[in-house]
C-alpha atoms as a PDB file:
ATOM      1  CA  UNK A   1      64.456  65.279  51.614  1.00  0.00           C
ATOM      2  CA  UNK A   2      61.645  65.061  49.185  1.00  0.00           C
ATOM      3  CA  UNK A   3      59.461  67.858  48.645  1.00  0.00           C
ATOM      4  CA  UNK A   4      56.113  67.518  48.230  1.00  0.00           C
ATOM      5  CA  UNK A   5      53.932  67.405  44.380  1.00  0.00           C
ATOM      6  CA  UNK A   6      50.893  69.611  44.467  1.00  0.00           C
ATOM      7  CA  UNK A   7      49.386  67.082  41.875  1.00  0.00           C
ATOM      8  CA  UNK A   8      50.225  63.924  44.261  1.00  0.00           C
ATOM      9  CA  UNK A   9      47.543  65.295  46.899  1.00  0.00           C
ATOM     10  CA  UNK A  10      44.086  63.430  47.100  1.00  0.00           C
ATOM     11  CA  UNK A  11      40.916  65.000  48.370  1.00  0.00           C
ATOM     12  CA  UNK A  12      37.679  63.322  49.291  1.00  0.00           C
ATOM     13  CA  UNK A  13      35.597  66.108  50.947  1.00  0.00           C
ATOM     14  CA  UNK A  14      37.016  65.157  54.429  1.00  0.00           C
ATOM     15  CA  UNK A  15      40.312  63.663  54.625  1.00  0.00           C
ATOM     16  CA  UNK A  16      43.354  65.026  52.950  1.00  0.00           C
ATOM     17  CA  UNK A  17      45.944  62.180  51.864  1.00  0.00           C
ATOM     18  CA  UNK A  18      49.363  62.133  50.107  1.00  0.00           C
ATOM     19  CA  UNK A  19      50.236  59.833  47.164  1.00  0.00           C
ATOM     20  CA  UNK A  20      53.519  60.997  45.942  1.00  0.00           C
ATOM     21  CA  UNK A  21      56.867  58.896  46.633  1.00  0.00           C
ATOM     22  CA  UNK A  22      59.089  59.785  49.443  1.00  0.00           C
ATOM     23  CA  UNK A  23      62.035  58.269  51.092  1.00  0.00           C
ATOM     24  CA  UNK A  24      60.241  56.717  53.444  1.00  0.00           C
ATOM     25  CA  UNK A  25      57.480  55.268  51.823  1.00  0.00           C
ATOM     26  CA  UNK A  26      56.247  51.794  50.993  1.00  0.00           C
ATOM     27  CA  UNK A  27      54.323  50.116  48.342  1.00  0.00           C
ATOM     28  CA  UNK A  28      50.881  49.436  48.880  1.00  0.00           C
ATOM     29  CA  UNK A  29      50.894  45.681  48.351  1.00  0.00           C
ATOM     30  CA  UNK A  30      53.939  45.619  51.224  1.00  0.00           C
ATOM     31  CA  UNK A  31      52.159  47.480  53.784  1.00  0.00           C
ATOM     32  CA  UNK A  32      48.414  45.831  52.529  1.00  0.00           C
ATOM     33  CA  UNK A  33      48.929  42.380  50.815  1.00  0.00           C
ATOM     34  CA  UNK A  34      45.417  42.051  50.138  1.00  0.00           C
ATOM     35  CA  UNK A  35      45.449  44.772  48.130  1.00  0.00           C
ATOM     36  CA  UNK A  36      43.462  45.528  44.965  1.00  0.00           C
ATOM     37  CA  UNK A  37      45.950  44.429  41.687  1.00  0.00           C
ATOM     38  CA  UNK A  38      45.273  48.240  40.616  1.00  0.00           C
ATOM     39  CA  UNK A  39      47.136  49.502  43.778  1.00  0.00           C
ATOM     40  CA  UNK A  40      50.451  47.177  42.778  1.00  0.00           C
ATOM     41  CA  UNK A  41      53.349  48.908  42.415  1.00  0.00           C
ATOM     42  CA  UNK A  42      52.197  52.373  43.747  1.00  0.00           C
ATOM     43  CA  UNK A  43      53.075  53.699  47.549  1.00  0.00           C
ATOM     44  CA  UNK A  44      50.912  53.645  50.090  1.00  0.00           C
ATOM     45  CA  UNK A  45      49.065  57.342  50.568  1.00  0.00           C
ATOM     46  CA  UNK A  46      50.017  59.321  53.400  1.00  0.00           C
ATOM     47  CA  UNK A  47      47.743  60.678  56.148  1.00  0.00           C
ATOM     48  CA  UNK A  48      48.361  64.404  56.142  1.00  0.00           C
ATOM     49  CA  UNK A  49      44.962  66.031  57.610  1.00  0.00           C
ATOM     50  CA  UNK A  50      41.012  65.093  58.070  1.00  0.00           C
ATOM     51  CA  UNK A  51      38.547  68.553  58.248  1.00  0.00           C
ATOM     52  CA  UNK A  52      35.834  67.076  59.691  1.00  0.00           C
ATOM     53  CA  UNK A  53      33.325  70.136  60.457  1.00  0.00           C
ATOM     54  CA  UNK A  54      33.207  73.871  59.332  1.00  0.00           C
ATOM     55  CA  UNK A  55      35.942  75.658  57.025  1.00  0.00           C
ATOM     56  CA  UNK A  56      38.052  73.341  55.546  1.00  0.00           C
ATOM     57  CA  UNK A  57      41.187  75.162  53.900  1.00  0.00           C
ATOM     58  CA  UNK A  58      42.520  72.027  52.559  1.00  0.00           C
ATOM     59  CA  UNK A  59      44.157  74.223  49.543  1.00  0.00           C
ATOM     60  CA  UNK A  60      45.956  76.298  51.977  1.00  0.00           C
ATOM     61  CA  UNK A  61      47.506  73.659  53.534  1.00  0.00           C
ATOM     62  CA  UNK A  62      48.829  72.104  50.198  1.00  0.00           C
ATOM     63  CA  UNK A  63      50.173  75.155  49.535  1.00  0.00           C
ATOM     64  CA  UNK A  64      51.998  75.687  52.409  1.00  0.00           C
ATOM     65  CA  UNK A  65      52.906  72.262  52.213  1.00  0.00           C
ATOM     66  CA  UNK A  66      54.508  72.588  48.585  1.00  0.00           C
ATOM     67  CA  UNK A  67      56.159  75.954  49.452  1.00  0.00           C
ATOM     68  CA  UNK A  68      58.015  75.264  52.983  1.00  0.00           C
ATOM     69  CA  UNK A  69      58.233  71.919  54.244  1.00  0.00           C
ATOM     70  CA  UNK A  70      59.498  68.016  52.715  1.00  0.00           C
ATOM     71  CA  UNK A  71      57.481  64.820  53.159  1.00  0.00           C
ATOM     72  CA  UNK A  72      59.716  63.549  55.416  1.00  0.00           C
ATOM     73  CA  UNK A  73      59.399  66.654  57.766  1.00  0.00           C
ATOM     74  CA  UNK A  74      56.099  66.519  57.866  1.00  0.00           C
ATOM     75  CA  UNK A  75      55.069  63.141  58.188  1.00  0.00           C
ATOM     76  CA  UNK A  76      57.955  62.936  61.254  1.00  0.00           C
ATOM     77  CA  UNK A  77      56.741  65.943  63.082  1.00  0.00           C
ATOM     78  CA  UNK A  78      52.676  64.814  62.458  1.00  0.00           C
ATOM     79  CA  UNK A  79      53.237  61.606  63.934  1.00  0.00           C
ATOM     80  CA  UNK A  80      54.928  63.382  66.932  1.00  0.00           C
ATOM     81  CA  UNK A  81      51.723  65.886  67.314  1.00  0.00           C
ATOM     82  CA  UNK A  82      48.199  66.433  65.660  1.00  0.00           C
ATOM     83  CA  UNK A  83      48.551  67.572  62.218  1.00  0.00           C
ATOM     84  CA  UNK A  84      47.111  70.705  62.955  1.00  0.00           C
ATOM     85  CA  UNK A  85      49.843  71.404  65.666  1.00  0.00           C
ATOM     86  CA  UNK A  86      52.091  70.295  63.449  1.00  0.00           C
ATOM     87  CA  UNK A  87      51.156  72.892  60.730  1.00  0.00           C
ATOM     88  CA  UNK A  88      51.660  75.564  63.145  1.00  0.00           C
ATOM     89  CA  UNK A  89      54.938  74.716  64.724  1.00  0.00           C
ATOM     90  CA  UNK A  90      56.081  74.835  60.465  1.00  0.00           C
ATOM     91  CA  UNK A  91      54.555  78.068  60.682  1.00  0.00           C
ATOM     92  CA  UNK A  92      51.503  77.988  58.993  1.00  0.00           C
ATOM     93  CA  UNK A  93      49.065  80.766  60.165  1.00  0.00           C
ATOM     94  CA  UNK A  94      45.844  79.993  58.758  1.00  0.00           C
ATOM     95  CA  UNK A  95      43.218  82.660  57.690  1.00  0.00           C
END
C-alpha cells in the first residue's frame, strides 16, 4: 500500500485532486492520449473530494489522509461510496 504525499495534493478552490504515484495508477497519456506533451510521463490525478459551498476543510482532510489511510484504501472505498462517507467510515470526524 502506498501512503499518501502531503506535497502530491492539488487544490483549485473547489476540487481536491491527488497527483502522487500509487499502485494503481496510470499515466496520463494512457488514460488521455490527447494529452498535453507537458502531462507525458506523469500519472493521471486522482479525484479525492470537491467542496462546493460553505466551509471547506480541505487541509483537514489531507491530513487525515497522510496520517491514517493509503491511496489504494481510499480511492477503493471512495469509488464504493461518496467521498465524504468514505472519510467517515476511515474515521474522520470533522470539526
Amino acid at each position: 500500500m502506498t501512503p499518501f504525499v502531503k506535497e502530491e495534493f492539488v487544490w483549485d478552490g473547489m476540487y481536491l485532486m491527488y497527483r502522487g504515484r500509487h499502485t494503481k495508477s496510470v499515466n496520463y497519456e494512457v488514460a488521455r492520449p490527447d494529452c498535453h506533451p507537458s502531462w507525458v510521463g506523469k500519472p493521471k490525478p486522482e479525484f479525492i473530494a470537491r467542496f462546493k459551498y460553505g466551509r471547506k476543510p480541505w487541509k483537514a482532510w489531507v491530513n487525515f489522509l497522510v496520517k491514517n489511510v493509503s491511496v489504494e484504501e481510499y480511492l477503493e472505498l471512495a469509488e464504493e461510496i461518496y467521498p465524504r462517507p468514505a472519510m467517515e467510515k476511515l474515521g474522520y470526524k470533522g470539526k
